[in-house]
C-alpha atoms as a PDB file:
ATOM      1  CA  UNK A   1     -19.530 -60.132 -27.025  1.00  0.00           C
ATOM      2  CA  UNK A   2     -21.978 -57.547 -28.817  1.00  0.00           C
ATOM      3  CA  UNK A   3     -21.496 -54.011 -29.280  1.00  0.00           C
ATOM      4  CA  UNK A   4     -22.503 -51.707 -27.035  1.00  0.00           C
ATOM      5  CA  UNK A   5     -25.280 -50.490 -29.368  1.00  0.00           C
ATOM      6  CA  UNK A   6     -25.819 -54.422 -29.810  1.00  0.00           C
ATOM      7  CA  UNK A   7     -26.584 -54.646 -26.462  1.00  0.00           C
ATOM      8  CA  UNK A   8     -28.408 -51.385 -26.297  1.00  0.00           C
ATOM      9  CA  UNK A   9     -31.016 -52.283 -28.904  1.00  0.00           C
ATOM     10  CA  UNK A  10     -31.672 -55.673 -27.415  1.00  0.00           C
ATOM     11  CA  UNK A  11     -31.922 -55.083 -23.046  1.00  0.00           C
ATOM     12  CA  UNK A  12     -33.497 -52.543 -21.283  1.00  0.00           C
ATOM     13  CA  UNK A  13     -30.243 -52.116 -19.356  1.00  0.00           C
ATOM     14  CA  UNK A  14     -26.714 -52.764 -19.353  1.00  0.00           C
ATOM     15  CA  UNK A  15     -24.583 -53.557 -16.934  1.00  0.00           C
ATOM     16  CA  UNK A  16     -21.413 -51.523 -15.691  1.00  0.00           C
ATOM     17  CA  UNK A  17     -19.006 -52.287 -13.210  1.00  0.00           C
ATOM     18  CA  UNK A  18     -18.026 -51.143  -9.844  1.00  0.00           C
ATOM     19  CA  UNK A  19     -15.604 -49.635  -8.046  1.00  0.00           C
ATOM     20  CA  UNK A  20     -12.071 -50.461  -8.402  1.00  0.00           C
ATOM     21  CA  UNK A  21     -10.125 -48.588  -5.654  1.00  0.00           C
ATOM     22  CA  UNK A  22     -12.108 -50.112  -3.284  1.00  0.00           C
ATOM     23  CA  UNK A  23     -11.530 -53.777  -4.550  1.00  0.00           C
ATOM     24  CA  UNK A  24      -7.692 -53.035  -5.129  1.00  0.00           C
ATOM     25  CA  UNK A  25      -7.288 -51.765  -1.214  1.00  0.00           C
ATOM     26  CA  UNK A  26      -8.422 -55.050  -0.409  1.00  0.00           C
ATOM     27  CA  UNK A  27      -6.001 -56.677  -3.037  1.00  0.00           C
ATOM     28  CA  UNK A  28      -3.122 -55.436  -1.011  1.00  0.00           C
ATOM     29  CA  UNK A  29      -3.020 -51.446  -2.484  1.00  0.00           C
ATOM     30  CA  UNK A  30       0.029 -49.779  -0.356  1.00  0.00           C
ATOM     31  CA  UNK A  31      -0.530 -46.927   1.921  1.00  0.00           C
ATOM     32  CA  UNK A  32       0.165 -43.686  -0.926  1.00  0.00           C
ATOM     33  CA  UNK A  33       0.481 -45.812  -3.989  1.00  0.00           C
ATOM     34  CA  UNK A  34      -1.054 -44.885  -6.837  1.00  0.00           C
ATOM     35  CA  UNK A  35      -3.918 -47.457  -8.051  1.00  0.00           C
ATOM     36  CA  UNK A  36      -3.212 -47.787 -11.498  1.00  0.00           C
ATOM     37  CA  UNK A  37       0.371 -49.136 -10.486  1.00  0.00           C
ATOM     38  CA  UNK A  38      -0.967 -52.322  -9.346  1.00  0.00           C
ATOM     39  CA  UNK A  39      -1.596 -53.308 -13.247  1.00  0.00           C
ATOM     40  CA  UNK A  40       2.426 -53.534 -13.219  1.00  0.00           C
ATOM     41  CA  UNK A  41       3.074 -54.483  -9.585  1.00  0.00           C
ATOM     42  CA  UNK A  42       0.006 -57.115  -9.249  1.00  0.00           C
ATOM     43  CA  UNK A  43      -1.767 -57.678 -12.856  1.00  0.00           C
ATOM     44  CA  UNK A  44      -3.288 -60.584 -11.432  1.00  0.00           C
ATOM     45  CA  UNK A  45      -4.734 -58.925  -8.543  1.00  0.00           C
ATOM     46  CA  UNK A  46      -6.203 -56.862 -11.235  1.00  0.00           C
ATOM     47  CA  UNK A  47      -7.463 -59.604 -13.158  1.00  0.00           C
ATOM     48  CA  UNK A  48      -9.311 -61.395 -10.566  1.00  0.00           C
ATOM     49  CA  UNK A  49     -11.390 -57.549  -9.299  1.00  0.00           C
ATOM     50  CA  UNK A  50     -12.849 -57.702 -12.965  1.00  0.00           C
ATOM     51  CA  UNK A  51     -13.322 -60.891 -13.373  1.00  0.00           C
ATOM     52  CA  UNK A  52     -15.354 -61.125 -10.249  1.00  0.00           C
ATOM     53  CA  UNK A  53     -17.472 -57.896 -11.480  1.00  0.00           C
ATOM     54  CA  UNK A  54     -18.010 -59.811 -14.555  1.00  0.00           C
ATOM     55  CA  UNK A  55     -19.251 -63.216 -12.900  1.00  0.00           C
ATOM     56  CA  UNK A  56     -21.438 -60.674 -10.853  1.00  0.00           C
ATOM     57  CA  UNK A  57     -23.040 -59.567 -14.571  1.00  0.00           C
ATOM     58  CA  UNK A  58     -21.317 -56.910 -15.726  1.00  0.00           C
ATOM     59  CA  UNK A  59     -21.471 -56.312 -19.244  1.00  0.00           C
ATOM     60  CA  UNK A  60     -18.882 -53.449 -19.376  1.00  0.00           C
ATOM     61  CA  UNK A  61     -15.720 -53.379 -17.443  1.00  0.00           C
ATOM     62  CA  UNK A  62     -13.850 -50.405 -16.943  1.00  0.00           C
ATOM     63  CA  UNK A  63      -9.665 -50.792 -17.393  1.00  0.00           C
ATOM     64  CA  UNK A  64      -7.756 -49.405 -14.159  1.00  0.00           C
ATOM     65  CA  UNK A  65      -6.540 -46.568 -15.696  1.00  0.00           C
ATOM     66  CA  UNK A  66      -9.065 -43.252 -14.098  1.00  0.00           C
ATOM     67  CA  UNK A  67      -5.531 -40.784 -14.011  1.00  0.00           C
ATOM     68  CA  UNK A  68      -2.795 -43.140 -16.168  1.00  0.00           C
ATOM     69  CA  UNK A  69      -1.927 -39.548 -18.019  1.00  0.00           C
ATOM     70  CA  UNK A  70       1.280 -38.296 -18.662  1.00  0.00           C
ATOM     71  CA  UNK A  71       1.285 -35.317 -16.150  1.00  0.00           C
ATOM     72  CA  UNK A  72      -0.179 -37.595 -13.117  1.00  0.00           C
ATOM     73  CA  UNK A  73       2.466 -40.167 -13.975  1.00  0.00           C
ATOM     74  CA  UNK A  74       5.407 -37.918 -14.185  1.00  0.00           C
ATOM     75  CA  UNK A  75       7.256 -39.080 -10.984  1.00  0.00           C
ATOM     76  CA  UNK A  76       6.125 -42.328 -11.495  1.00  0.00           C
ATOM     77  CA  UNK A  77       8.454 -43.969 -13.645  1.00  0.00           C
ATOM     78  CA  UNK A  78       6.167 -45.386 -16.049  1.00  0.00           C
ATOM     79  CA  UNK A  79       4.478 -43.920 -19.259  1.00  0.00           C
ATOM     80  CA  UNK A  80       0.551 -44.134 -19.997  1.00  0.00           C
ATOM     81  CA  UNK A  81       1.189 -46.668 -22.872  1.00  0.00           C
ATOM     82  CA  UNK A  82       2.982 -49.216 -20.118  1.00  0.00           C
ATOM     83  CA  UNK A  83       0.185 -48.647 -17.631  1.00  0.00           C
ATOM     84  CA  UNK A  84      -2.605 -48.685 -20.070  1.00  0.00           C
ATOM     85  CA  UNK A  85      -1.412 -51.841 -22.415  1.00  0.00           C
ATOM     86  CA  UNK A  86      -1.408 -53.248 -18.626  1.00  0.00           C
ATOM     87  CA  UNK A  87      -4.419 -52.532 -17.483  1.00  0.00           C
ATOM     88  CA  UNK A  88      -6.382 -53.631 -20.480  1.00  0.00           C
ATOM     89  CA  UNK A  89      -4.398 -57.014 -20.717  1.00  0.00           C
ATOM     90  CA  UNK A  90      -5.882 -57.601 -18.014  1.00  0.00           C
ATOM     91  CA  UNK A  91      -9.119 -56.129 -18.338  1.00  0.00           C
ATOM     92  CA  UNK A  92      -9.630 -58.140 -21.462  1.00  0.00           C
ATOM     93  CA  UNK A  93      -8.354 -61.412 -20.536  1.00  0.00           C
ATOM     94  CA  UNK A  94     -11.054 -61.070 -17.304  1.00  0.00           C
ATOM     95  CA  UNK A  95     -13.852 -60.495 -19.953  1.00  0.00           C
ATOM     96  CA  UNK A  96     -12.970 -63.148 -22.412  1.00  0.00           C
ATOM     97  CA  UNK A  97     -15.588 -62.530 -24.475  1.00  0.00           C
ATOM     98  CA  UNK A  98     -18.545 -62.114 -21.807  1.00  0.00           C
ATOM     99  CA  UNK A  99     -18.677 -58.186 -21.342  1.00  0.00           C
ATOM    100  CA  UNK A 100     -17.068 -54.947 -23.311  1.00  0.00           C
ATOM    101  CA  UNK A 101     -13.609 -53.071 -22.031  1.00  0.00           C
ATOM    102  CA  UNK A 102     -14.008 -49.219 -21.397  1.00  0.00           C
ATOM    103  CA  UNK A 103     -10.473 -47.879 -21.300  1.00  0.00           C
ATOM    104  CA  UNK A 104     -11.195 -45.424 -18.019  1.00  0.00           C
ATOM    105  CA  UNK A 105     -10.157 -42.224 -18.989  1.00  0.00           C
ATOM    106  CA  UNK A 106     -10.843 -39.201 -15.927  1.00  0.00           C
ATOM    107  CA  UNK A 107      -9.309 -35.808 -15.318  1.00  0.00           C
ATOM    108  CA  UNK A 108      -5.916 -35.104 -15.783  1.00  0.00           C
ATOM    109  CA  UNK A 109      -5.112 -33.644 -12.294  1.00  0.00           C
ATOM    110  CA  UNK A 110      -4.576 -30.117 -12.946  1.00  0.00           C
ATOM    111  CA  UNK A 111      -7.797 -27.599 -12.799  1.00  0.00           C
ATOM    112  CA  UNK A 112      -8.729 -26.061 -16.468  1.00  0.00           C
ATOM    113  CA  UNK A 113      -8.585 -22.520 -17.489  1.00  0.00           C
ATOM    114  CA  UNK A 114      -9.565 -20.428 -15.683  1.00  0.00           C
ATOM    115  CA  UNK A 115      -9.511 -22.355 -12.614  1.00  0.00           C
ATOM    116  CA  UNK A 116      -6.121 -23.171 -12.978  1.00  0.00           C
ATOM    117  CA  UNK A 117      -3.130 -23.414 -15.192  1.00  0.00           C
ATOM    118  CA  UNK A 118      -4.281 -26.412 -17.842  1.00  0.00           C
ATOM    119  CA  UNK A 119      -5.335 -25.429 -21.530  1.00  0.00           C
ATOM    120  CA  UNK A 120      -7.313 -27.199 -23.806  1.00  0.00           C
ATOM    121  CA  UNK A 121      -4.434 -27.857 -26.238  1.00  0.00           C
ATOM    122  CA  UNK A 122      -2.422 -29.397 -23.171  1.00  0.00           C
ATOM    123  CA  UNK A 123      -5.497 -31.605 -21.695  1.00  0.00           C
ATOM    124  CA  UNK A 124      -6.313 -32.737 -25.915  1.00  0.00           C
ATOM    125  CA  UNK A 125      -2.657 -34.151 -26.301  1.00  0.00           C
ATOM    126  CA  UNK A 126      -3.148 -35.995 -22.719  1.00  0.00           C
ATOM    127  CA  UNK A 127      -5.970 -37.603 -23.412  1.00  0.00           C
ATOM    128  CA  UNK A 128      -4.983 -38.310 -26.997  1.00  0.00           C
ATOM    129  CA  UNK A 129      -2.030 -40.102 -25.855  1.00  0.00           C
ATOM    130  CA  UNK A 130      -3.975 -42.399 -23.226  1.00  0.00           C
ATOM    131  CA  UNK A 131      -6.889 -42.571 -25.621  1.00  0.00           C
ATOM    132  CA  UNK A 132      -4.395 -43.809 -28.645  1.00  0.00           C
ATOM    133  CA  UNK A 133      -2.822 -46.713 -26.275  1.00  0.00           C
ATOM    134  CA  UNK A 134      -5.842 -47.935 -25.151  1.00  0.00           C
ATOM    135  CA  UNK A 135      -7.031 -48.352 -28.521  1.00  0.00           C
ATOM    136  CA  UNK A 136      -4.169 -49.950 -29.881  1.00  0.00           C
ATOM    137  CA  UNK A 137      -3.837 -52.541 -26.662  1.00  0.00           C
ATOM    138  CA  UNK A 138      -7.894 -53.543 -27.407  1.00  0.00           C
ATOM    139  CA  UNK A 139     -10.063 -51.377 -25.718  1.00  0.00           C
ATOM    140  CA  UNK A 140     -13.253 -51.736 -27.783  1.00  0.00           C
ATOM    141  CA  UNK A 141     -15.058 -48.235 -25.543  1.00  0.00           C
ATOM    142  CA  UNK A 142     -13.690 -44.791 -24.037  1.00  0.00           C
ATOM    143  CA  UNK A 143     -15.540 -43.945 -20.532  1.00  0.00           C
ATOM    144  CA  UNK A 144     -15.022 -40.522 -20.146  1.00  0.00           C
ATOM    145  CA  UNK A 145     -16.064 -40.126 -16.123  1.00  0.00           C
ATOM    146  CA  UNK A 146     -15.753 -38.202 -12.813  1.00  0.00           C
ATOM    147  CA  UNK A 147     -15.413 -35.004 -14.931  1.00  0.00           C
ATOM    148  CA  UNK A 148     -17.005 -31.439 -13.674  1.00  0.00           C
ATOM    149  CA  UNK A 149     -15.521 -29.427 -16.116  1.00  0.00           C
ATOM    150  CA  UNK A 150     -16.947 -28.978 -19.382  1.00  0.00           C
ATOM    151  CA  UNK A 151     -13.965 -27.899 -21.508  1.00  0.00           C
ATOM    152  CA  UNK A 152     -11.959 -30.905 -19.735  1.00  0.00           C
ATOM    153  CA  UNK A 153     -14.892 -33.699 -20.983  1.00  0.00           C
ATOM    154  CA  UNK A 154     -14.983 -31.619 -24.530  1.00  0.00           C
ATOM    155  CA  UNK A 155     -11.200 -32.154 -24.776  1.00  0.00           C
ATOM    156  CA  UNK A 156     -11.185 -35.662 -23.707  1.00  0.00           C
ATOM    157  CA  UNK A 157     -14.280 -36.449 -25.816  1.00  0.00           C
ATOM    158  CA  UNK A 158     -12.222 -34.958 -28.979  1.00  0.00           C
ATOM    159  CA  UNK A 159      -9.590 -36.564 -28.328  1.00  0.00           C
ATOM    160  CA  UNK A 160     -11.194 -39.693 -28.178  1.00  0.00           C
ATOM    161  CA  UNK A 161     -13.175 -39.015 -31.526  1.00  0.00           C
ATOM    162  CA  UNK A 162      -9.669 -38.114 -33.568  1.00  0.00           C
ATOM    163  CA  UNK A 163      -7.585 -41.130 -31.944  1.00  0.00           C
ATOM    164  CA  UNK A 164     -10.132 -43.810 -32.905  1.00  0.00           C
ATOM    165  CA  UNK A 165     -13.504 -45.333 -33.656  1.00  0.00           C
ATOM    166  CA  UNK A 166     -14.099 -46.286 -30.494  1.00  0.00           C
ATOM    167  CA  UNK A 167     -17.906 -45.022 -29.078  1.00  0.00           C
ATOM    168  CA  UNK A 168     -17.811 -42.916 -25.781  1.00  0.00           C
ATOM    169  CA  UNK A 169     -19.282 -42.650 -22.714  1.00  0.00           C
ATOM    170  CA  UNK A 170     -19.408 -39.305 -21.294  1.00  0.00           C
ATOM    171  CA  UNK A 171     -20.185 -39.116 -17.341  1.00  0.00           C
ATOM    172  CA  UNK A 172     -19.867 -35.893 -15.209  1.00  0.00           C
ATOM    173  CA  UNK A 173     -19.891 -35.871 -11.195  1.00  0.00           C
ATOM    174  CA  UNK A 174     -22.503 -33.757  -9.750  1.00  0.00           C
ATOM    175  CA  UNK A 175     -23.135 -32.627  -6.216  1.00  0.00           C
ATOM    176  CA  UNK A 176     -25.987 -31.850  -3.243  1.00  0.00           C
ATOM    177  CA  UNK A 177     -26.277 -28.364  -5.399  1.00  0.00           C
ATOM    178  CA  UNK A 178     -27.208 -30.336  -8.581  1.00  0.00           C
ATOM    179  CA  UNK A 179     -24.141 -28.679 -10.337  1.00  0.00           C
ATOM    180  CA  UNK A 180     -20.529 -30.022 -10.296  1.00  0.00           C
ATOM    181  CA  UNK A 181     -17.638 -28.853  -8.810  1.00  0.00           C
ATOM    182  CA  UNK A 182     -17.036 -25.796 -11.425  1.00  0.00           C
ATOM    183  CA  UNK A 183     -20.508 -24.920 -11.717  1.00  0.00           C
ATOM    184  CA  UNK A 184     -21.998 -26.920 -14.949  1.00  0.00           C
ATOM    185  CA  UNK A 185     -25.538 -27.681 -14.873  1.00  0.00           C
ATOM    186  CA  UNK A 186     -27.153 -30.711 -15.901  1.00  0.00           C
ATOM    187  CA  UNK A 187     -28.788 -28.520 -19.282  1.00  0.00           C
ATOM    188  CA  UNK A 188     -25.487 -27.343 -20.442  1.00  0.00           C
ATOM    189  CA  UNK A 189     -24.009 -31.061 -19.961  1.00  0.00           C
ATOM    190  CA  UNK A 190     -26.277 -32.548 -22.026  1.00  0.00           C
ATOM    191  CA  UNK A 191     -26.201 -30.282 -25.175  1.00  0.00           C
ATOM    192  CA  UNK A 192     -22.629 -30.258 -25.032  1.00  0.00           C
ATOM    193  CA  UNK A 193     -22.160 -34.286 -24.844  1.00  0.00           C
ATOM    194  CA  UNK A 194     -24.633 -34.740 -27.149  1.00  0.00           C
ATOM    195  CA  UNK A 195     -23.243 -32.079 -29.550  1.00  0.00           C
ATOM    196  CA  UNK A 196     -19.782 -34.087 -29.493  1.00  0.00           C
ATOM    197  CA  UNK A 197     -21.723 -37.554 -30.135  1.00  0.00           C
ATOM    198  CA  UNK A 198     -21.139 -39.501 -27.461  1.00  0.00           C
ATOM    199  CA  UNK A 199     -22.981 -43.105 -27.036  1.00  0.00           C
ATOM    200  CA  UNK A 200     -24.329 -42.649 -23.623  1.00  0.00           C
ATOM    201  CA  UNK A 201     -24.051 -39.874 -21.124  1.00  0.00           C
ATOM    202  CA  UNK A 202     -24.710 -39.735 -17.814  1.00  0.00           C
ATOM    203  CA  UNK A 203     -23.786 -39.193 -13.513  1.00  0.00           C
ATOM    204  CA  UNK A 204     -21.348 -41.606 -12.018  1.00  0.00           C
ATOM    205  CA  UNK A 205     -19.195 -41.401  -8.397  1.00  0.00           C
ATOM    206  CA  UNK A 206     -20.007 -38.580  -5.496  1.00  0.00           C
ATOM    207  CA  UNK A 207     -23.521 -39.188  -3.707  1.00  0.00           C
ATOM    208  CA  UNK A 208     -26.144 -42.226  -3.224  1.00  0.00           C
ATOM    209  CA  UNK A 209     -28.500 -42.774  -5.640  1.00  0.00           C
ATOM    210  CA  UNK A 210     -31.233 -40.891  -4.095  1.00  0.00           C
ATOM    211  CA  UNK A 211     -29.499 -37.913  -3.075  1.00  0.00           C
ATOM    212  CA  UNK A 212     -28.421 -37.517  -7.572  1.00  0.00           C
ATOM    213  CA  UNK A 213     -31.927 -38.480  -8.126  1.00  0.00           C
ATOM    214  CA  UNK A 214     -32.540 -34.567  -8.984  1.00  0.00           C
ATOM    215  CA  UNK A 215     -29.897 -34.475 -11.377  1.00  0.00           C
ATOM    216  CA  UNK A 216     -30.780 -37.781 -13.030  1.00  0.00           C
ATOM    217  CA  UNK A 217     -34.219 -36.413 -13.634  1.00  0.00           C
ATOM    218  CA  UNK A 218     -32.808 -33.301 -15.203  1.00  0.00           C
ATOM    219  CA  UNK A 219     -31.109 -35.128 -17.461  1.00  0.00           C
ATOM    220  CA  UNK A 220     -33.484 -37.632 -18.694  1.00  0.00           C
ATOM    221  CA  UNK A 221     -36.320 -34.815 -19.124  1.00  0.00           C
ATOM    222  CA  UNK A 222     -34.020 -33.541 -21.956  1.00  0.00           C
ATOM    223  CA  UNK A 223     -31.553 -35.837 -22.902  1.00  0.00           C
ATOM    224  CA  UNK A 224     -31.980 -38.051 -26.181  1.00  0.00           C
ATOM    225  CA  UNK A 225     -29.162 -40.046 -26.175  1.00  0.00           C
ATOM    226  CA  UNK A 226     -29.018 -42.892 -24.007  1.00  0.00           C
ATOM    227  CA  UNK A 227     -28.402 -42.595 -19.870  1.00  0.00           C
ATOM    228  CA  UNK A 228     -25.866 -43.593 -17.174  1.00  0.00           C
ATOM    229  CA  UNK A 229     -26.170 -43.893 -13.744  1.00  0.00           C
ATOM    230  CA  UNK A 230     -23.327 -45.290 -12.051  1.00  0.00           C
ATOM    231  CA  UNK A 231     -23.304 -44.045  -8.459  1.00  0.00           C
ATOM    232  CA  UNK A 232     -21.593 -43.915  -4.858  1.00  0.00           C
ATOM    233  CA  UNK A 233     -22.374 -46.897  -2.119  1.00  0.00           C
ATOM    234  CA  UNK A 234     -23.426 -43.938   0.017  1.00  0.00           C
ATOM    235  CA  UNK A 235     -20.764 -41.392   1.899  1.00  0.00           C
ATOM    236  CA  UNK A 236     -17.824 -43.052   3.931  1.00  0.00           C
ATOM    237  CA  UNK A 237     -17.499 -42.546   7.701  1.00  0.00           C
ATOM    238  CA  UNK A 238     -15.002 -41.844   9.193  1.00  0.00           C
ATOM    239  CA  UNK A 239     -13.244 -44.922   9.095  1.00  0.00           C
ATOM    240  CA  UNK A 240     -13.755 -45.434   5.106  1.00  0.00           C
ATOM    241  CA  UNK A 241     -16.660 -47.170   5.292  1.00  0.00           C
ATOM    242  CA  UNK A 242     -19.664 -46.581   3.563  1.00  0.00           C
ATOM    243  CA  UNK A 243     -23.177 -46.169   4.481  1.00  0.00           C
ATOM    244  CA  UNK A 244     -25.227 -48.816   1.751  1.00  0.00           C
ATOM    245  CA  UNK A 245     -25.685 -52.032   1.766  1.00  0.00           C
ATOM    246  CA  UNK A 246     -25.914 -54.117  -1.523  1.00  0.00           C
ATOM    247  CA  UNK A 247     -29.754 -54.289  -1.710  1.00  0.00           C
ATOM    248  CA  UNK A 248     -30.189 -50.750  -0.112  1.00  0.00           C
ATOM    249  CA  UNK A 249     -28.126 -49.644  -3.386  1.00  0.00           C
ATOM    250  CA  UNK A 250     -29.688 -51.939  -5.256  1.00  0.00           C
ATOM    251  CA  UNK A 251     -33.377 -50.646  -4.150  1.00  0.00           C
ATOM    252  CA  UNK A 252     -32.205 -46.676  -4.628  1.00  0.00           C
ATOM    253  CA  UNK A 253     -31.654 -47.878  -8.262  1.00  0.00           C
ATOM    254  CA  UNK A 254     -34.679 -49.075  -9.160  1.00  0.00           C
ATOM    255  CA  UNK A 255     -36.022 -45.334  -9.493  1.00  0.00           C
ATOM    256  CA  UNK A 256     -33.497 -44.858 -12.140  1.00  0.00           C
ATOM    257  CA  UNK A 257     -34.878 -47.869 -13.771  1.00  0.00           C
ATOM    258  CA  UNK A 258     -38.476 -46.213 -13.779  1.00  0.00           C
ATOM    259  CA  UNK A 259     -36.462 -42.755 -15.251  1.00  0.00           C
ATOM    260  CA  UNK A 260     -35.414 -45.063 -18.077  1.00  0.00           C
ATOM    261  CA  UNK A 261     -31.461 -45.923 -17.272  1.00  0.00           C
ATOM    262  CA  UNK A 262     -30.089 -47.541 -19.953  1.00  0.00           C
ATOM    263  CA  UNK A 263     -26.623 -48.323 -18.210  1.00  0.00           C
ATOM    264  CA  UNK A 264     -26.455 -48.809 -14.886  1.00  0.00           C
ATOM    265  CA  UNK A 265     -23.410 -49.414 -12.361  1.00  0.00           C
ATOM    266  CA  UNK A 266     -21.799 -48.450  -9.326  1.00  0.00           C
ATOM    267  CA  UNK A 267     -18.943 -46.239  -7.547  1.00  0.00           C
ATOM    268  CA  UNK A 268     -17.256 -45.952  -4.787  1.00  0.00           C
ATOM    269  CA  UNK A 269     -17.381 -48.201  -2.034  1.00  0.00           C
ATOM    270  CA  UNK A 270     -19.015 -50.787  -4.193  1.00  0.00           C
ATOM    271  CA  UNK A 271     -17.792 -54.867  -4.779  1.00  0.00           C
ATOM    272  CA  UNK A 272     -19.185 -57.182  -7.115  1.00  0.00           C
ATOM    273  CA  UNK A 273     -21.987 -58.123  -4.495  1.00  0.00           C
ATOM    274  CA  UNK A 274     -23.680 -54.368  -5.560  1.00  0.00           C
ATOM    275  CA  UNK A 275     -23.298 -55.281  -8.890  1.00  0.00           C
ATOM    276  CA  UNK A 276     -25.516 -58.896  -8.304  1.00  0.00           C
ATOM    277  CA  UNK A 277     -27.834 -57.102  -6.347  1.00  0.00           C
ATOM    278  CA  UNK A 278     -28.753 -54.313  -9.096  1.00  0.00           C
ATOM    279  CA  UNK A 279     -28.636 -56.983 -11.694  1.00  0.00           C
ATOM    280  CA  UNK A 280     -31.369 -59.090  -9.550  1.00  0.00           C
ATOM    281  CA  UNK A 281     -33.245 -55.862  -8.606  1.00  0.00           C
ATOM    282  CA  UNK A 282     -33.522 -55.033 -12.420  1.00  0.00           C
ATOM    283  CA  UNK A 283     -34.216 -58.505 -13.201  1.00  0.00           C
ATOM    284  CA  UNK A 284     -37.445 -58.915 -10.805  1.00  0.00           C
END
């Protein structure tokens, strides 16, 4: 498989994933458990969700690891190096060779300073230690995502850049306000990813595509480095579902294409028929 900027410098758009949680409920995920157990419990399980996102055309996979840290596993009685040599086992063994691994790397749990009681120092050593196994086990990216803080991406991004080589993708979860959860605008989240160095940057999880259309536009007015949009299926009702078909999704996309997307995926609520349907959508 080509490197990411391989693949950058030759398509107009690559390929991510989509979601995992929802796949893995279907895969027999228990009532409570935590999602990243299943690459102990049910590796194969595991296997066949990427596998199935890579037949769909996916040309990066991300590993089943969003919160395998060592303060969300605490009580779990497994460390981040036995979750995350798990997870990618299995990541790479579904890619054999047809798309990239991103070891998934996402907020520790714990709300930053001043929001709450986590310091930079603390949050670095976390991600350092995820960021380190993933590396080792094969991992050949780091997808930062489904951060709204800026000191928690800067600390995972850091991290990242000390443990390894690896290139990163930065991706922060905006809202209806155009700002994320602690109050970062789309301005002050490009010129800090891009100050760090990161690969790609870009939006991924919380709303449709049209409804982060704002925010996407934002960023691409400004950004230089290259963009991600990897978005929500719609919002769930109140039975779980959610509100987009494939080719609705699919057809929200295609005005990130026009904005110049250069990776493109999907979120919650997704399966590997969203995935077809962007790549087709792009395609035509």
């Amino acid at each position: 498989m080509p490197s990411l900027e391989a693949l950058l410098s030759r398509r107009r758009t690559v390929f991510f994933d989509g979601a995992m949680g929802t796949m893995l409920q279907r895969a027999g995920l228990l009532p409570g458990e935590r999602s990243d157990m299943m690459n102990i419990r049910a590796p194969e399980a595991v296997f066949e969700i990427h596998r199935a996102y890579v037949d769909a055309g996916s040309d990066i996979i991300l590993t089943n690891t969003l919160g395998a840290n060592a303060h969300a596993l605490s009580e779990s009685g497994h460390s981040p190096k036995d979750v995350i040599e798990a997870a990618v086992a299995s990541a790479r063994r579904a890619a054999n060779g047809r798309a990239l691994v991103a070891l998934d790397v996402g907020p520790v749990g714990e709300l930053m300073e001043p929001h709450g009681a986590l310091t930079p120092e603390d949050a670095y050593k976390l991600f350092r230690e995820q960021i380190e196994a993933g590396a080792s086990a094969g991992a050949e990216l780091v997808a930062v995502e489904t951060m709204s803080d800026l000191d928690e991406l800067s600390a995972a991004v850091t991290a990242s850049r000390d443990a390894c080589a690896l290139p990163v993708l930065a991706m922060m979860t905006f809202g209806s306000s155009g700002r994320t959860y602690t109050g970062v605008a789309p301005a002050d989240f490009v010129r800090r990813a891009e100050a760090l160095g990161v690969a790609a940057l870009g939006i991924n999880c919380s709303l449709e595509p049209r409804s982060s259309l704002p925010v996407f536009r934002e960023l691409a007015a400004i950004s230089k480095t290259p963009l991600i949009a990897k978005l929500n299926a719609g919002l769930p009702d109140s039975d779980g579902r959610y509100g987009l078909t494939p080719e609705e999704f699919a057809g929200q996309m295609l005005e990130y294409k026009a904005l110049g997307v250069r990776i493109a995926g999907a979120c919650c609520g997704s399966t590997p028929e969203f995935i077809r349907a962007l790549v087709s959508a792009f395609a035509d």
